[in-house]
Protein backbone atom coordinates (compact mmCIF):
# COMPACT_ATOMS: atom_id res chain seq x y z
CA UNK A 1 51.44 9.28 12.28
CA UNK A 2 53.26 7.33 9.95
CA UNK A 3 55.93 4.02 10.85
CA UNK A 4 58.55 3.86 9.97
CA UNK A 5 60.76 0.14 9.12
CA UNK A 6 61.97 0.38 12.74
CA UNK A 7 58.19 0.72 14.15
CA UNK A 8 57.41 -2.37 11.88
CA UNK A 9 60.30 -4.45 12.86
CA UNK A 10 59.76 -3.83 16.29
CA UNK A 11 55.70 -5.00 15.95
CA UNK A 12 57.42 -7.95 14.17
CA UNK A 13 59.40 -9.06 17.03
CA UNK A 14 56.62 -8.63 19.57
CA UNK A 15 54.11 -10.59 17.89
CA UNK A 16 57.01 -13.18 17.45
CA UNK A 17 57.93 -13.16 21.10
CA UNK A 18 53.84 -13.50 21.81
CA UNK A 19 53.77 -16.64 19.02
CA UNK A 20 56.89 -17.91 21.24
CA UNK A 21 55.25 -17.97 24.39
CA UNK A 22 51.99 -19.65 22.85
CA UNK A 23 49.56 -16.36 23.44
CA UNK A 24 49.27 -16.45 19.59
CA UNK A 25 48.34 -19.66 17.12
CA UNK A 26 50.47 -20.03 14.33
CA UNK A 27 48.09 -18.99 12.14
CA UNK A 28 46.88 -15.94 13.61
CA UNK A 29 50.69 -14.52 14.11
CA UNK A 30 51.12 -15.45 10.32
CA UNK A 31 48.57 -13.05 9.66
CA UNK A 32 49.21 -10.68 12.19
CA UNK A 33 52.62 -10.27 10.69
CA UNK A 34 51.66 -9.74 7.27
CA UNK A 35 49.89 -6.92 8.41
CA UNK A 36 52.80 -5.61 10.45
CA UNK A 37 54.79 -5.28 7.77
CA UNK A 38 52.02 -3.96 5.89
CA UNK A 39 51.19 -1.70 7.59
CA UNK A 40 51.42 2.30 7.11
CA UNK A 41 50.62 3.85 10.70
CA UNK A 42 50.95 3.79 14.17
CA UNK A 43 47.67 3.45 14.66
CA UNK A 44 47.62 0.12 12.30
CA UNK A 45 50.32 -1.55 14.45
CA UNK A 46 48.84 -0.93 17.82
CA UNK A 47 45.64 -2.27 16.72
CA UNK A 48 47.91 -5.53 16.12
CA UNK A 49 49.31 -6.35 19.30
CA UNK A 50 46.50 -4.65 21.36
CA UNK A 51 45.48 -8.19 23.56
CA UNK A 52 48.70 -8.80 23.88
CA UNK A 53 50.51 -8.38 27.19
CA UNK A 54 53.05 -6.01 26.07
CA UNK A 55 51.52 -4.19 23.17
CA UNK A 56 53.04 -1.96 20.51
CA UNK A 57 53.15 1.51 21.33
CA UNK A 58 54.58 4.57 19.57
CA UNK A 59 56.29 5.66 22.70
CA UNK A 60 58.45 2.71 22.59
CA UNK A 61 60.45 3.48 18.99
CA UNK A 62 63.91 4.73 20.32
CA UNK A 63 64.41 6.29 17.00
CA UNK A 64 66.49 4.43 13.92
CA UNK A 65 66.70 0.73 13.82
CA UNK A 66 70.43 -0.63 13.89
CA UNK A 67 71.03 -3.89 12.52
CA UNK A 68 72.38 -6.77 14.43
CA UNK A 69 76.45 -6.63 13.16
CA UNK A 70 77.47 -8.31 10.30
CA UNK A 71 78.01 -12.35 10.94
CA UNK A 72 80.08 -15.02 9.55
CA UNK A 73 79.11 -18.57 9.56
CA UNK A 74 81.73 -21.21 8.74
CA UNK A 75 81.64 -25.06 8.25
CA UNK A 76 85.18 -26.34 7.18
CA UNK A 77 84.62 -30.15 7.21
CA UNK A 78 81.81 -29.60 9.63
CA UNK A 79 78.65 -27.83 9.45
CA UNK A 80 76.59 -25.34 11.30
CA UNK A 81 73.16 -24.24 11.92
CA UNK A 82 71.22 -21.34 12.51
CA UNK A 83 67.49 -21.81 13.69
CA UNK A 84 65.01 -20.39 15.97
CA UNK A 85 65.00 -17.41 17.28
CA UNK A 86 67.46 -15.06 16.59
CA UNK A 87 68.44 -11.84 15.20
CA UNK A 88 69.29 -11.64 11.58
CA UNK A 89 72.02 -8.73 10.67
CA UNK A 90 71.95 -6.70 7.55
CA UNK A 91 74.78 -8.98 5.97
CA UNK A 92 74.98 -12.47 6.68
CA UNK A 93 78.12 -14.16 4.99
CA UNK A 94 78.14 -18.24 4.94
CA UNK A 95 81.00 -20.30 3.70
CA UNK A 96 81.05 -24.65 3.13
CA UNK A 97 84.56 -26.05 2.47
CA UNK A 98 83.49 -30.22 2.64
CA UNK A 99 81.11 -29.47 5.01
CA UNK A 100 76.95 -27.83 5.08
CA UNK A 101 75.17 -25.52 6.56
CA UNK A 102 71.10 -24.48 7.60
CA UNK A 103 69.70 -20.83 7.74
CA UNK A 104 66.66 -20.75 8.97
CA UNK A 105 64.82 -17.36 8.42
CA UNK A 106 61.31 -18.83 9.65
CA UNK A 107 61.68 -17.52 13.35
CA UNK A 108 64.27 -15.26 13.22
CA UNK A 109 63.82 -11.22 13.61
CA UNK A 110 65.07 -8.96 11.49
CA UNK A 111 66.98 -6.18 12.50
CA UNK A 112 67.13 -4.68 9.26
CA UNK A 113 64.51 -4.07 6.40
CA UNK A 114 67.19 -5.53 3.50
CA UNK A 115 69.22 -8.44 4.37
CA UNK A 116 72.11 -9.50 2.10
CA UNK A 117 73.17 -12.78 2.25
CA UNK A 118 76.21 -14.34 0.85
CA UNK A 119 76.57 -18.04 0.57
CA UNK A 120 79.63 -19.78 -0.84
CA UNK A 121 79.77 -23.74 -0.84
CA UNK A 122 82.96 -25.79 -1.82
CA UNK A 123 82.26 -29.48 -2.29
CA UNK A 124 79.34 -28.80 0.51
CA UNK A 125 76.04 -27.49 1.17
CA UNK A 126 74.11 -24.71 2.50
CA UNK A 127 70.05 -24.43 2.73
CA UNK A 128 68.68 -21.23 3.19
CA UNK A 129 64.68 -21.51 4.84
CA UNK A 130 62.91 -18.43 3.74
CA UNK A 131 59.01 -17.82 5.39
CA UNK A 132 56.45 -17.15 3.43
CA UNK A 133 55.99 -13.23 3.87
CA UNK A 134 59.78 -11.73 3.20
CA UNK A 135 60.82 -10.91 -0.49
CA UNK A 136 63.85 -12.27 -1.95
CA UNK A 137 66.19 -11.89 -4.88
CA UNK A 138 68.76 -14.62 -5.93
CA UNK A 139 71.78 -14.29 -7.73
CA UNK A 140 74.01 -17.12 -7.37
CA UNK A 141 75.46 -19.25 -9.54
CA UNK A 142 76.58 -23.16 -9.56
CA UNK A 143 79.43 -24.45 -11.41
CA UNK A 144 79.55 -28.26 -11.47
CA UNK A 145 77.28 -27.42 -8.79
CA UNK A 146 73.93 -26.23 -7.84
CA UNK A 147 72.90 -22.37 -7.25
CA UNK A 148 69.24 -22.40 -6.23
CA UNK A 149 67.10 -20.11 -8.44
CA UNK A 150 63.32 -21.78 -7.87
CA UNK A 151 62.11 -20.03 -5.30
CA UNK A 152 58.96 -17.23 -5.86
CA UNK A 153 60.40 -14.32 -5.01
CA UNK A 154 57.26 -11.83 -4.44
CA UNK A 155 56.47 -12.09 -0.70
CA UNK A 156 54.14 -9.34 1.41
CA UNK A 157 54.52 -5.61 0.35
CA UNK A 158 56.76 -4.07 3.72
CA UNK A 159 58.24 -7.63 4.32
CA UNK A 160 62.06 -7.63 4.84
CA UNK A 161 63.95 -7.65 1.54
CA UNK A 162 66.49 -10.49 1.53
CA UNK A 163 69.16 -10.41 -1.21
CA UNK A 164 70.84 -13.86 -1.91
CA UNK A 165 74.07 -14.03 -3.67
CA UNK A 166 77.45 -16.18 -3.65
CA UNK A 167 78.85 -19.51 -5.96
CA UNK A 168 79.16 -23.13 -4.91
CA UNK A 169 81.69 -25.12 -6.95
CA UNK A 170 81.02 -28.79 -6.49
CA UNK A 171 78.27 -28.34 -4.19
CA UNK A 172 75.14 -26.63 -3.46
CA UNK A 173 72.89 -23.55 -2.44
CA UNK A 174 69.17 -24.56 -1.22
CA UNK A 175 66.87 -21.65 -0.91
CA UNK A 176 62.96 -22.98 0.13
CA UNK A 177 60.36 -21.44 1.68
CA UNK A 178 58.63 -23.14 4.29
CA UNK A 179 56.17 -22.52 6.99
CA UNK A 180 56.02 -22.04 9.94
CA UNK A 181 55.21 -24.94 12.41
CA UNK A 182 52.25 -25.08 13.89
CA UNK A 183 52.48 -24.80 17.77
């Protein structure tokens, strides 16, 4: 049987909770990932998570996924930060008045298969940490400021879509990819 983008997020988060707990390398979960989100059947995802302790199974998938609900993060002369694990909603809005700001994507789960983020900095800064595997548009733009455009958007066919938009005005929006730590 086919998967669905619930079936693959949900492989996603279980070979991320594995990585957690140290029962997979870094680069092994990398890879195992890839082909999570890659991947077309049932039968493909299973195969994934098969040594694990609690492997994939099609019996688990209690039908559509729903997305974690929309979030706001605010820094008004301050900052905040948003790293690890945790679950990344369909719309993500971040705002910097004199203050900055991290989003780290790296070791988060997504809840949803396209992720729209807005990012607005005011005489701040934001950086945005994308992994390697998820695809990404920007469309942003700096005035007397800086609007990140650099990074390569093509990431792994079935990887989360992340959509980056918003302004800064006498600041800046970061967006880099970076890997994963090795554990």
């Amino acid at each position: 049987m086919r998967a669905a983008d619930a079936d693959r997020i949900q492989a996603a988060q279980l070979l991320t909770e594995a990585a957690a707990q140290g029962q997979l390398p870094m680069p092994e979960y990398e890879e195992r990932l890839t082909k999570a989100y890659a991947a077309k059947t049932y039968g493909e995802l299973e195969r994934l998570s098969a040594d694990l302790p609690v492997a994939f199974s099609a019996t688990r998938n209690t039908g559509p996924a729903h997305p974690a609900p929309s979030t706001l993060l605010l820094a008004i002369m301050s900052g905040f930060e948003r790293r690890g694990r945790w679950n990344v909603p369909k719309r993500l809005t971040s705002f910097t008045l004199f203050g900055g700001g991290v989003i780290d994507l790296r070791y988060a789960d997504f809840t949803s298969p396209d992720v729209e983020i807005h990012s607005y900095s005011i005489f701040g800064g934001q950086t945005i940490l994308l992994p390697p595997e998820v695809n990404v548009d920007v469309h942003g733009v700096g005035v007397m400021g800086a609007f990140d455009h650099g990074v390569d958007d093509i990431g792994s066919p079935g990887a989360p879509h992340v959509t980056i938009r918003g302004f800064s005005l006498w600041g800046s929006v970061g967006i880099k990819r970076k890997k994963r730590k090795a554990t």
